[in-house]
C-alpha atoms as a PDB file:
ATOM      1  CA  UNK A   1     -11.403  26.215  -1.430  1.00  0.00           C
ATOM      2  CA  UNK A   2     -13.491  22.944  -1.879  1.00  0.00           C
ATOM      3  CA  UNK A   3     -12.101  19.719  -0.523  1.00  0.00           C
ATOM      4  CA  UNK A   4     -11.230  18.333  -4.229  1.00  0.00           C
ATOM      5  CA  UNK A   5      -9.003  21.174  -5.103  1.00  0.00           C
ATOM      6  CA  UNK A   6      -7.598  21.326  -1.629  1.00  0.00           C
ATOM      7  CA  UNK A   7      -6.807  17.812  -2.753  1.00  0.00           C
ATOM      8  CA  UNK A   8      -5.348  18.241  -5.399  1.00  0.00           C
ATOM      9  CA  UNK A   9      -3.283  21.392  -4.192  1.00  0.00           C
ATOM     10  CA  UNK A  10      -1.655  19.077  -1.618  1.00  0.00           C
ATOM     11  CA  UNK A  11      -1.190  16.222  -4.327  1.00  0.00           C
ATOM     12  CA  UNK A  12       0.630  18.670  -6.660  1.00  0.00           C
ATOM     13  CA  UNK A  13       3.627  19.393  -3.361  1.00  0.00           C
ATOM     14  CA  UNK A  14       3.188  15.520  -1.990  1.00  0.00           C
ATOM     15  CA  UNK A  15       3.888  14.169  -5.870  1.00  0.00           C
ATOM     16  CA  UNK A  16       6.363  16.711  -6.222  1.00  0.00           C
ATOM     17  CA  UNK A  17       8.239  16.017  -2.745  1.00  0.00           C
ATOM     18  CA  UNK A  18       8.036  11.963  -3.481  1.00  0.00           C
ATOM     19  CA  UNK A  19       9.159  12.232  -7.135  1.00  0.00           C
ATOM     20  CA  UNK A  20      12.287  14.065  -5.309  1.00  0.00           C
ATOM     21  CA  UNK A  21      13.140  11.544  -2.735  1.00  0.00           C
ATOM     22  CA  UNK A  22      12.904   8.470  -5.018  1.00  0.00           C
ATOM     23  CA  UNK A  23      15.941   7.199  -7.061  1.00  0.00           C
ATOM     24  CA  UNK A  24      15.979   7.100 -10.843  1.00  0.00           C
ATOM     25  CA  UNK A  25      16.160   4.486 -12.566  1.00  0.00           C
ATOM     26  CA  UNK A  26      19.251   6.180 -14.166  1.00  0.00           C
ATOM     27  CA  UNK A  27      20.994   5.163 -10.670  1.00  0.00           C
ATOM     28  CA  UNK A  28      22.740   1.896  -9.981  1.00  0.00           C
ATOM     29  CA  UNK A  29      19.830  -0.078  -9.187  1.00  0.00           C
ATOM     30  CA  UNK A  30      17.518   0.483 -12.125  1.00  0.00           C
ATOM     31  CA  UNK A  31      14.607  -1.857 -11.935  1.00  0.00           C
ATOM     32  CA  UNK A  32      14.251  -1.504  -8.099  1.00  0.00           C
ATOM     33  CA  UNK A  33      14.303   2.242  -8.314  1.00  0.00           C
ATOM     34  CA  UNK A  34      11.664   1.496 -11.636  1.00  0.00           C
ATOM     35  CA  UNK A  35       9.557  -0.528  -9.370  1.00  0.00           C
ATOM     36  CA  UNK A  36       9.635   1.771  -6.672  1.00  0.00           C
ATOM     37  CA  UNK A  37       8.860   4.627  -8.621  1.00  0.00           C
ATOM     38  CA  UNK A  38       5.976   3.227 -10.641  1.00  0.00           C
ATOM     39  CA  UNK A  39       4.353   1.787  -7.290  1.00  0.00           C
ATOM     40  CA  UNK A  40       4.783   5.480  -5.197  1.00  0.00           C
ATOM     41  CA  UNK A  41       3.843   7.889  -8.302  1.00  0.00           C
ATOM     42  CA  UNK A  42       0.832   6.089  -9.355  1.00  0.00           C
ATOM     43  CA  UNK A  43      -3.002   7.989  -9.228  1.00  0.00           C
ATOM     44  CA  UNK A  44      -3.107   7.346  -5.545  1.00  0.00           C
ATOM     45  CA  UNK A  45      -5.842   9.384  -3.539  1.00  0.00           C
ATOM     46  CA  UNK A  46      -2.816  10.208  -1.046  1.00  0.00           C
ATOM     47  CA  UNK A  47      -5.137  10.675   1.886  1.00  0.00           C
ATOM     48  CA  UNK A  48      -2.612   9.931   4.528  1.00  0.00           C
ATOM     49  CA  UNK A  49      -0.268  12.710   3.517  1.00  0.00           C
ATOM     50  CA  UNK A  50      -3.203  15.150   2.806  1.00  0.00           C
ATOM     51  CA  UNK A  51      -4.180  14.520   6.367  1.00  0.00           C
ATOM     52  CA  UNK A  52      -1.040  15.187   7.823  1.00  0.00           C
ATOM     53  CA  UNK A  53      -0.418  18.231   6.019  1.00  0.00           C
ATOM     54  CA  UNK A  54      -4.259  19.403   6.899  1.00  0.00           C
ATOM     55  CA  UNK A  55      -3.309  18.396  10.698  1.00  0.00           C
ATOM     56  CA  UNK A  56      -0.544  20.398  10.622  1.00  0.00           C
ATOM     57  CA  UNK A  57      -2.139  23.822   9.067  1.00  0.00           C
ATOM     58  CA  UNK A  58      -4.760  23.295  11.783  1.00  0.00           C
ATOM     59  CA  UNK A  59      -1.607  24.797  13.296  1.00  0.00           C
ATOM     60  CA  UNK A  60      -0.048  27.256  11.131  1.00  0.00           C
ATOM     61  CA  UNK A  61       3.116  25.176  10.405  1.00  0.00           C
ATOM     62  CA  UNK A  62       4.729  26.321   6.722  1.00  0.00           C
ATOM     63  CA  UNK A  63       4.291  23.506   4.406  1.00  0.00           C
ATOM     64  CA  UNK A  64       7.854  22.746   3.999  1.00  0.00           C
ATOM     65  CA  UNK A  65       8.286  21.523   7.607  1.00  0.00           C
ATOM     66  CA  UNK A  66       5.373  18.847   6.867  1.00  0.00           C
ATOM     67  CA  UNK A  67       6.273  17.596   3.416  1.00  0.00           C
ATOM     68  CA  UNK A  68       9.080  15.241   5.032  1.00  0.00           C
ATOM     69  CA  UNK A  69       6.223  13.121   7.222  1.00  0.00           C
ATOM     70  CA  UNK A  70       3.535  13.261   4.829  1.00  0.00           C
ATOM     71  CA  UNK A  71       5.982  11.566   2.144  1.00  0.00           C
ATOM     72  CA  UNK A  72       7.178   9.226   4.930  1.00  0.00           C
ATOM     73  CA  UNK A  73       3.639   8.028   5.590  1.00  0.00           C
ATOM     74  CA  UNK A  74       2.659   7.951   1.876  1.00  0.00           C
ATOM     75  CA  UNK A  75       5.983   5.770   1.581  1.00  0.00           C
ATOM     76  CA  UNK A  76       5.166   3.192   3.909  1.00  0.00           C
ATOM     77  CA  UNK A  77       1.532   2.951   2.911  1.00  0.00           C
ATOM     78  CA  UNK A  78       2.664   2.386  -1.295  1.00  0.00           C
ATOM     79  CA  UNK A  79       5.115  -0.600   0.506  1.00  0.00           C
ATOM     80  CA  UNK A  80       1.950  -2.326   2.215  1.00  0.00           C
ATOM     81  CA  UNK A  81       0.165  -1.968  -0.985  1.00  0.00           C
ATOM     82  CA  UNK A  82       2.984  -3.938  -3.004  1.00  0.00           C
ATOM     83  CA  UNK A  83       3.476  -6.703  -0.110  1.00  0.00           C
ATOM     84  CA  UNK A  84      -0.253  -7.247   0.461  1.00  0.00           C
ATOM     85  CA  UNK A  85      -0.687  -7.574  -3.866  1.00  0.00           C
ATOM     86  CA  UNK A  86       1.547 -10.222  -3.672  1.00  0.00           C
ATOM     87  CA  UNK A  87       0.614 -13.894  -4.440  1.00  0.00           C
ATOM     88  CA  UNK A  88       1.190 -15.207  -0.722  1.00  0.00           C
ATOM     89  CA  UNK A  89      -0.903 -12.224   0.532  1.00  0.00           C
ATOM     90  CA  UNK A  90      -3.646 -10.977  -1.388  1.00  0.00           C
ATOM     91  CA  UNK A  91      -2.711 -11.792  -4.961  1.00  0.00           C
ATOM     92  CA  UNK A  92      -4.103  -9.135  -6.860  1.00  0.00           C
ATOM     93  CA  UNK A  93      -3.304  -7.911 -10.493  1.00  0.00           C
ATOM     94  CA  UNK A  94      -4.815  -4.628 -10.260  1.00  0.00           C
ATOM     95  CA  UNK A  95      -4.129  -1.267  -8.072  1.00  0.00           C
ATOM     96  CA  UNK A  96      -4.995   2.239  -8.942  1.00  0.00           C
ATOM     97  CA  UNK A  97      -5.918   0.670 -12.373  1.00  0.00           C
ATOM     98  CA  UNK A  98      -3.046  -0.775 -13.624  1.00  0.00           C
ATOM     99  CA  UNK A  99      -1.179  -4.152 -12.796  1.00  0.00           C
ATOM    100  CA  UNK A 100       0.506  -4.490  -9.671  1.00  0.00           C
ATOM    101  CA  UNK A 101       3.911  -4.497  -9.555  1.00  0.00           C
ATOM    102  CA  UNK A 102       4.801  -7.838  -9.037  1.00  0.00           C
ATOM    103  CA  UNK A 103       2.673  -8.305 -12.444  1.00  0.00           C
ATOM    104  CA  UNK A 104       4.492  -5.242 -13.848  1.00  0.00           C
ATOM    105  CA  UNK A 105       7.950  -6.020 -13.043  1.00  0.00           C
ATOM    106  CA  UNK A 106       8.468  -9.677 -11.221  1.00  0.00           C
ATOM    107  CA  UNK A 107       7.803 -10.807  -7.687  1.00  0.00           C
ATOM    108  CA  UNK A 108      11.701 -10.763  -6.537  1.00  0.00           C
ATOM    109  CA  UNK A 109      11.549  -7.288  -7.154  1.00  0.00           C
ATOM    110  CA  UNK A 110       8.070  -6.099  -5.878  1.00  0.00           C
ATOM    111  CA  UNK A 111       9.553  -7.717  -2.623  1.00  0.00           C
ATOM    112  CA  UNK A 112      12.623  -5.624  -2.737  1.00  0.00           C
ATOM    113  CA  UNK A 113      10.770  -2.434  -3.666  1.00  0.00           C
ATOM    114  CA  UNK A 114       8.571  -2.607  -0.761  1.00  0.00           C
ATOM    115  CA  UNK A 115      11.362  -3.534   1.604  1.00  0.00           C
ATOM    116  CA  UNK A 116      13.534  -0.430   0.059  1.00  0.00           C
ATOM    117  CA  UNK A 117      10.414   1.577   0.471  1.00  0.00           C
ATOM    118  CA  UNK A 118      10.038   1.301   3.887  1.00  0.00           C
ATOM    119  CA  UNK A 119      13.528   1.889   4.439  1.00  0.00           C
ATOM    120  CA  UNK A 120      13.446   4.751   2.701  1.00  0.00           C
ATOM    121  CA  UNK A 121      10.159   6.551   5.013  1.00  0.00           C
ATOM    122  CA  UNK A 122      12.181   6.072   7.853  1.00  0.00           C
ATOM    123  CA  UNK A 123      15.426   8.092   6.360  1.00  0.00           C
ATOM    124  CA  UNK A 124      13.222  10.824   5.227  1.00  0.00           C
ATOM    125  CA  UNK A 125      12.368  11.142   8.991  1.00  0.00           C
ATOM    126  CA  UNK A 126      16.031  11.142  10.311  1.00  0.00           C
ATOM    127  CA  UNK A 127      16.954  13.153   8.137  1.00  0.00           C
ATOM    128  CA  UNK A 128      15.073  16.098   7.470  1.00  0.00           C
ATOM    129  CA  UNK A 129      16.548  19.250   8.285  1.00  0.00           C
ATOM    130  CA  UNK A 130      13.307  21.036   9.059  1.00  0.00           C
ATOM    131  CA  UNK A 131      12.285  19.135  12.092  1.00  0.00           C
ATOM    132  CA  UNK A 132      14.740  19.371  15.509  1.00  0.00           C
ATOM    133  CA  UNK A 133      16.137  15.627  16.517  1.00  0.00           C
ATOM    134  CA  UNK A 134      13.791  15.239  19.466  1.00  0.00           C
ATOM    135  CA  UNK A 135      10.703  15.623  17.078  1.00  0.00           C
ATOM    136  CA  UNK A 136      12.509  13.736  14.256  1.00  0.00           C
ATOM    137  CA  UNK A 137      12.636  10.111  16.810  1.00  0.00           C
ATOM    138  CA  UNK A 138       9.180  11.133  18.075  1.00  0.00           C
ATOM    139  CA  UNK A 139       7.785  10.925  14.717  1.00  0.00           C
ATOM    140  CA  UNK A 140      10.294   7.792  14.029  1.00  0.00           C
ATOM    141  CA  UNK A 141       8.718   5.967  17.108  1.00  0.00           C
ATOM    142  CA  UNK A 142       5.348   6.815  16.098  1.00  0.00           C
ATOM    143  CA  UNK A 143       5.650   5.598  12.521  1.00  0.00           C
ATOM    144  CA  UNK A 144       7.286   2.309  13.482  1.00  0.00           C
ATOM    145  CA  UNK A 145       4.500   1.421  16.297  1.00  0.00           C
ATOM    146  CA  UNK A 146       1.855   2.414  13.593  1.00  0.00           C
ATOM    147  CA  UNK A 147       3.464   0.214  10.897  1.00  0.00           C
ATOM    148  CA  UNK A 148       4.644  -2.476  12.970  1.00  0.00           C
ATOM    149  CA  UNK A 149       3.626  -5.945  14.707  1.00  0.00           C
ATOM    150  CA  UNK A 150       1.252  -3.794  16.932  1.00  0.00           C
ATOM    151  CA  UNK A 151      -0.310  -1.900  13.773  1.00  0.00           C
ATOM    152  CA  UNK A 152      -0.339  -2.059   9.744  1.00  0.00           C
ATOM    153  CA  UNK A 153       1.326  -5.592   9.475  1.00  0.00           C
ATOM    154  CA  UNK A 154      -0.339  -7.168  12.751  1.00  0.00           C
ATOM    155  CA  UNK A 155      -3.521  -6.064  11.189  1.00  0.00           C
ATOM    156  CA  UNK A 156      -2.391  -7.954   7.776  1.00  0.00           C
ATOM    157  CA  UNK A 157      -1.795 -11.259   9.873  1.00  0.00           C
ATOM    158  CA  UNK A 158      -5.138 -10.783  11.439  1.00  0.00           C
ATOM    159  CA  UNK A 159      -6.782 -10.014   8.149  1.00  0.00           C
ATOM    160  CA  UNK A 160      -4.877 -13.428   6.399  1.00  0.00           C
ATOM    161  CA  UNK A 161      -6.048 -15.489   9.558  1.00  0.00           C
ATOM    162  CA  UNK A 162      -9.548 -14.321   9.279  1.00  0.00           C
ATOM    163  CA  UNK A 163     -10.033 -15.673   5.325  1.00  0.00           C
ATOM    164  CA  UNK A 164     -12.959 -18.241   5.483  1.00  0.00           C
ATOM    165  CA  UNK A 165     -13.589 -17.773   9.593  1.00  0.00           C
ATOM    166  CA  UNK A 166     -16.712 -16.326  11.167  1.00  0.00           C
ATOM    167  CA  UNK A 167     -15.071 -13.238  13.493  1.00  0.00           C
ATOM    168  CA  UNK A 168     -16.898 -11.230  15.575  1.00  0.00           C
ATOM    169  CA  UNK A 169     -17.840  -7.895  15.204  1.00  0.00           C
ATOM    170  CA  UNK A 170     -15.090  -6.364  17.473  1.00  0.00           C
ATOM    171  CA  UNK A 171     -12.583  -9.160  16.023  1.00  0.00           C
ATOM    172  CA  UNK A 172     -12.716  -7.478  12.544  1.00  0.00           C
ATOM    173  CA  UNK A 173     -12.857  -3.839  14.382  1.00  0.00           C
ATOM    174  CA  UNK A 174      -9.778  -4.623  15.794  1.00  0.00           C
ATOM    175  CA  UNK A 175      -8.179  -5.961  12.629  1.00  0.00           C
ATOM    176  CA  UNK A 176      -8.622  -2.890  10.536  1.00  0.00           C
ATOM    177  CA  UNK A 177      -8.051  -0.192  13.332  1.00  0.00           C
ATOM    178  CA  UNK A 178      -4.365  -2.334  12.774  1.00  0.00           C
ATOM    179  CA  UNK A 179      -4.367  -2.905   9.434  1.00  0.00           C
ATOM    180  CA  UNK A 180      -6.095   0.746   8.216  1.00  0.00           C
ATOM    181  CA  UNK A 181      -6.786   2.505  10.935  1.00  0.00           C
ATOM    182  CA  UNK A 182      -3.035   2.901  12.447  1.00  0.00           C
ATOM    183  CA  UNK A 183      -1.432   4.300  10.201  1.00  0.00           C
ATOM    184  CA  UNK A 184      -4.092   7.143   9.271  1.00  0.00           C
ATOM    185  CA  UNK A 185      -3.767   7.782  12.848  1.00  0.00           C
ATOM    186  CA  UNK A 186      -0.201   8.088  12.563  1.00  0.00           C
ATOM    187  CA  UNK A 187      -0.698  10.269   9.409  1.00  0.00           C
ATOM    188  CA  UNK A 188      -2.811  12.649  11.619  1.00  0.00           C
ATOM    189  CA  UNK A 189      -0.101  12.347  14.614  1.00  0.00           C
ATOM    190  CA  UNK A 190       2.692  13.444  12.601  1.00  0.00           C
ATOM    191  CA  UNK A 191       1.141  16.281  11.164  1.00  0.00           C
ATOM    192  CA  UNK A 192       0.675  17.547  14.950  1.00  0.00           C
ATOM    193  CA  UNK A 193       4.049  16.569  16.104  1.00  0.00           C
ATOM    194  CA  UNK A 194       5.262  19.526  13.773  1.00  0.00           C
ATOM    195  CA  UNK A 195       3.841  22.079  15.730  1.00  0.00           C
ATOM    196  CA  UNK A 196       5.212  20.618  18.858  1.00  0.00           C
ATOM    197  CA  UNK A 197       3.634  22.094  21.845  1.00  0.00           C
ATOM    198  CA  UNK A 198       0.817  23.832  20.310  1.00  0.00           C
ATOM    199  CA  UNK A 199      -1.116  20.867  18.895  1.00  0.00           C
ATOM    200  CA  UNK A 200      -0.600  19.244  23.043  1.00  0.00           C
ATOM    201  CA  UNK A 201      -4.354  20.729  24.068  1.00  0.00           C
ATOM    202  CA  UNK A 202      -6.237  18.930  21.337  1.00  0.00           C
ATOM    203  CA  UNK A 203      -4.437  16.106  20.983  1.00  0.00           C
ATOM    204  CA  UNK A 204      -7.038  13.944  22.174  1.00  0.00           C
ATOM    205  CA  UNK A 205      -9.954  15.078  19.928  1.00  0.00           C
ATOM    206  CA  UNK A 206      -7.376  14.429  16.867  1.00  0.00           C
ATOM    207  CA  UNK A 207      -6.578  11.170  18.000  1.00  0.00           C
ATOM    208  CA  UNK A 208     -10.367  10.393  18.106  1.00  0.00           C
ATOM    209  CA  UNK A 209     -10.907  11.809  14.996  1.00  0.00           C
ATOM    210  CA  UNK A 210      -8.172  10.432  13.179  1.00  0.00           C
ATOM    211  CA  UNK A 211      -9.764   6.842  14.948  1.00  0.00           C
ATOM    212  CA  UNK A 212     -12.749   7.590  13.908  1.00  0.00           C
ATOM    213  CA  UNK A 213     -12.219   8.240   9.948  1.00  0.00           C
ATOM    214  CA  UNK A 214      -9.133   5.600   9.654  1.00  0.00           C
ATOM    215  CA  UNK A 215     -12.366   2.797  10.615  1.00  0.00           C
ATOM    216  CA  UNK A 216     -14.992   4.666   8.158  1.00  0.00           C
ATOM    217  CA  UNK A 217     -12.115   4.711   5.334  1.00  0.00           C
ATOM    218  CA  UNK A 218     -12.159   1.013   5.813  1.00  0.00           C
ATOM    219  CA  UNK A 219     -15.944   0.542   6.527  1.00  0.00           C
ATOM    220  CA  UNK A 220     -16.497   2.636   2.749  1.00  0.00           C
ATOM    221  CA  UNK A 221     -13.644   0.740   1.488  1.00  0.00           C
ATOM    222  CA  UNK A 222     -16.206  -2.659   1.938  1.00  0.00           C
ATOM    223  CA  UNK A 223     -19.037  -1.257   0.792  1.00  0.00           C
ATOM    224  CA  UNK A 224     -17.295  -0.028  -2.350  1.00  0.00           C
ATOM    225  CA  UNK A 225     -16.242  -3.612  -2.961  1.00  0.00           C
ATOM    226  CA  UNK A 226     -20.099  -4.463  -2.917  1.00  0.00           C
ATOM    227  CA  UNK A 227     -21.649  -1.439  -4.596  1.00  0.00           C
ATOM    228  CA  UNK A 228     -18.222  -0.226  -6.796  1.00  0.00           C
ATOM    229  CA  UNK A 229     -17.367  -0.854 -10.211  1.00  0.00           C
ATOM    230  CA  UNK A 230     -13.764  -1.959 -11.187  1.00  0.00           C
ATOM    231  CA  UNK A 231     -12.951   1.012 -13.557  1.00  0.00           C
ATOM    232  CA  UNK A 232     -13.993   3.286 -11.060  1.00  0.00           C
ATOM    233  CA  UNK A 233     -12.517   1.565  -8.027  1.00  0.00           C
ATOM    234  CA  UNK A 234      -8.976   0.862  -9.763  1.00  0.00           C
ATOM    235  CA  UNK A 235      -9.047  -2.373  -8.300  1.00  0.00           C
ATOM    236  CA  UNK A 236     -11.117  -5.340  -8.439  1.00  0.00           C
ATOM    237  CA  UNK A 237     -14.776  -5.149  -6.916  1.00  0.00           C
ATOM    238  CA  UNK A 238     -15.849  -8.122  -5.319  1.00  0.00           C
ATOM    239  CA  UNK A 239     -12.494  -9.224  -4.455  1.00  0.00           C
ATOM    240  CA  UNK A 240     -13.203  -9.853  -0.690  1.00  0.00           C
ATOM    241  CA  UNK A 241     -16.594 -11.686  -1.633  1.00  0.00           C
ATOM    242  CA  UNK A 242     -14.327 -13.939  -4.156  1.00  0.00           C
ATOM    243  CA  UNK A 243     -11.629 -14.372  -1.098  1.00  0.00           C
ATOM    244  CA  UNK A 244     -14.161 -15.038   1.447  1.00  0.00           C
ATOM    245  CA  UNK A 245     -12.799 -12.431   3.830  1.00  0.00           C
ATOM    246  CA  UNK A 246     -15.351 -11.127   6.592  1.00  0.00           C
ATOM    247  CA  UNK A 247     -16.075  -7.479   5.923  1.00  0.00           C
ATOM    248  CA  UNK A 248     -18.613  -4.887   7.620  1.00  0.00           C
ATOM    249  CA  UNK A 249     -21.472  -5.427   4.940  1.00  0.00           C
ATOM    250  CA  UNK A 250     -21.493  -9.460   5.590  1.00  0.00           C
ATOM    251  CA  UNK A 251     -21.683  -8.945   9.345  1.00  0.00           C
ATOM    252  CA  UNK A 252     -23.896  -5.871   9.639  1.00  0.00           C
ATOM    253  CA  UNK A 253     -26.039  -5.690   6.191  1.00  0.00           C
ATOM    254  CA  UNK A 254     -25.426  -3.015   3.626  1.00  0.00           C
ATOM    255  CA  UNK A 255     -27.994  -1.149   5.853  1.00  0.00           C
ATOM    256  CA  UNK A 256     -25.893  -1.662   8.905  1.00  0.00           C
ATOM    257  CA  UNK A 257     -22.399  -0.779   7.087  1.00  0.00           C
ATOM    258  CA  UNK A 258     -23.818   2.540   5.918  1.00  0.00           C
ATOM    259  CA  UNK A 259     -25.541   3.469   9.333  1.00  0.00           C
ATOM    260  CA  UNK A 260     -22.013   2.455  11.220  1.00  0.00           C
ATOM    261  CA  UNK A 261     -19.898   4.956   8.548  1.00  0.00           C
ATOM    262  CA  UNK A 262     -22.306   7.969   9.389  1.00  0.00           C
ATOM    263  CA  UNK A 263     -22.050   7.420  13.176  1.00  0.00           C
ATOM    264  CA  UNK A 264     -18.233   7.306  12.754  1.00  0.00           C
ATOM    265  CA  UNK A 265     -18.368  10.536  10.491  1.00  0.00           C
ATOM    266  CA  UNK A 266     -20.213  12.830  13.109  1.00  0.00           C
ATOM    267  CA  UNK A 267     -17.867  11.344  15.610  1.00  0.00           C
ATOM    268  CA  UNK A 268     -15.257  12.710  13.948  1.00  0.00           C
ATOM    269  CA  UNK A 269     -16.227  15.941  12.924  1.00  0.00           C
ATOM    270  CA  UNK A 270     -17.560  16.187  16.201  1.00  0.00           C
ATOM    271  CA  UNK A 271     -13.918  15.208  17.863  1.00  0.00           C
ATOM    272  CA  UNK A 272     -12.266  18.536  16.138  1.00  0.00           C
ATOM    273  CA  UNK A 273     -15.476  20.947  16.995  1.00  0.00           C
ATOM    274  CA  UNK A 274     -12.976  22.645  19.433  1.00  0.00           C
ATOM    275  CA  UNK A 275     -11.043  23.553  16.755  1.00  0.00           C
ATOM    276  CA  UNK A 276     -13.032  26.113  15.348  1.00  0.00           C
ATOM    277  CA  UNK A 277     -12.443  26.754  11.681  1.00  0.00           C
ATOM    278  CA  UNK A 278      -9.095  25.340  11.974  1.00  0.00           C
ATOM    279  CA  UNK A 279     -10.760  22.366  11.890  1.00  0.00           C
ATOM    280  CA  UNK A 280     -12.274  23.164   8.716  1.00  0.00           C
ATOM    281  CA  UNK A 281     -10.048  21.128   6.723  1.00  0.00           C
ATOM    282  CA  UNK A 282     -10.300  17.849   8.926  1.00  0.00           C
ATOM    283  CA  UNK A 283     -14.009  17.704   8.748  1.00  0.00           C
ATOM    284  CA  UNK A 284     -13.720  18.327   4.878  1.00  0.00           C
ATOM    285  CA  UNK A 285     -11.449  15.692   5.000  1.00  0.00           C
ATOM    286  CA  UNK A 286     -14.173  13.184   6.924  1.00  0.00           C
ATOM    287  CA  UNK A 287     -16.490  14.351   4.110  1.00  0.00           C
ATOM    288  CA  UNK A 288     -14.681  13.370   1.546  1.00  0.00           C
ATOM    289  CA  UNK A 289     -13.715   9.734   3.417  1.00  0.00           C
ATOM    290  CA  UNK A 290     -17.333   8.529   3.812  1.00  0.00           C
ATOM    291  CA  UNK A 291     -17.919   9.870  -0.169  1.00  0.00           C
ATOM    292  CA  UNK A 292     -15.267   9.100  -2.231  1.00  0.00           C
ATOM    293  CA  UNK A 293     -16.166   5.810  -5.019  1.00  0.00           C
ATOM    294  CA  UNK A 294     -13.108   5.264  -5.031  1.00  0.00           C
END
């Protein structure tokens, strides 16, 4: 199976898991659950849950025991998206190529969906009946840590800080293995927390690879902004060059950028050699990362 149709295979069971756990607008709260809704179900490339549910066939584990994490993940990911769109953060009007949701609905409740989003991730976790309790708080703990002060939103308050400053190299590495990079490392944790015991062996080539492509998603992500167009994108190009924000094309070149992404591609493919063809799907996955135009 290629890469875009194992895509869109695990697209088809994330959309239809999400669209399950989210409240309808027919419930008490309808423009929050609208907002909500219209922020998680969008065209998103879902590459967080795709790599958790990859991690975890790497193992054998039925699908069903994943789906919970993967739509966690995906969860708290769509409530970054809608905080970091708003006006104080990033003030954008555009994601996956249609307005934002504070432009779609109103601020006041692009807050509130986020917040309820978030909440949300975390009672998928306690609650799903597939996973044993001890698992269920592992993956809690990981998922907070990853989205936290010490990941996702530390990596936001480095990101704001560094608007119109000259950071180093490893300053802006740092920032996006936060703001990015933790949380597809989380993805690619949770995915081998449901095989418990089994995944323990390789669990340090998968956190190296899932290092390694959560810093070439964002290292593409740049270059896109330079070399992208809008329509294809789904967001604006050039809005980091408009903000002034330090990215991996102003500091290394467009030559440098590109040379950086391959090096972390082999490194990750190379991270899940030991996996044999049950690896097949993560390095498809890296592929796919350091090719994608969108």
């Amino acid at each position: 199976m290629s890469v875009e149709n194992y895509f869109q295979q695990c697209r088809a069971q994330i959309d239809a898991a999400l669209d399950r756990a989210l409240p309808t607008p027919e419930q008490r709260f309808g423009q929050l659950h609208e907002a909500m809704r219209y922020s998680v179900l969008g065209d998103g490339k879902r590459i967080r849950p795709v790599l958790t549910l990859a991690t975890a066939e790497a193992f054998s584990v039925p699908v069903e025991r994943v789906l919970a994490p993967a739509c966690a993940v995906e969860l708290i990911h769509a409530y970054s998206l809608i905080h970091d769109d708003l006006p104080a953060m990033d003030d954008d009007d555009l994601r996956r190529g249609r307005p934002t949701c504070h432009i779609a609905f109103d601020e006041a409740t692009a807050i509130l969906a986020g917040d309820a989003l978030q909440a949300l991730a975390f009672e998928l976790l306690a609650t799903a009946p597939a996973l044993s309790a001890d698992i269920r708080l592992r993956m809690i703990q990981a998922l907070t840590s990853a989205s936290g002060h010490s990941g996702m939103v530390g990596g936001q308050a480095i990101d704001l800080a560094a608007v119109g400053a000259q950071p180093r190299l490893e300053d802006i590495e740092r920032m996006h293995r936060c703001k990015t990079g933790a949380l597809i490392e989380c993805a690619v944790n949770l995915g081998a927390l449901t095989a418990a015991d089994a995944a323990t062996p390789w669990m340090d080539g998968l956190q190296h690879y899932a290092q390694s492509i959560g810093l070439a998603f964002q290292v593409q992500d740049d270059i896109l902004d330079v070399e992208g167009q809008t329509e294809t994108l789904g967001k604006q190009q050039g809005a980091d060059i408009a903000r002034n924000k330090p990215t991996y094309p102003t500091l290394l070149g467009m030559d440098g950028a590109k040379q950086l992404l391959q090096r972390l591609h082999q490194h990750a493919c190379d991270s899940v050699s030991s996996l044999g063809s049950r690896g097949e799907r993560l390095r498809a996955i890296a592929d796919f990362v350091v090719q994608r135009h969108r």
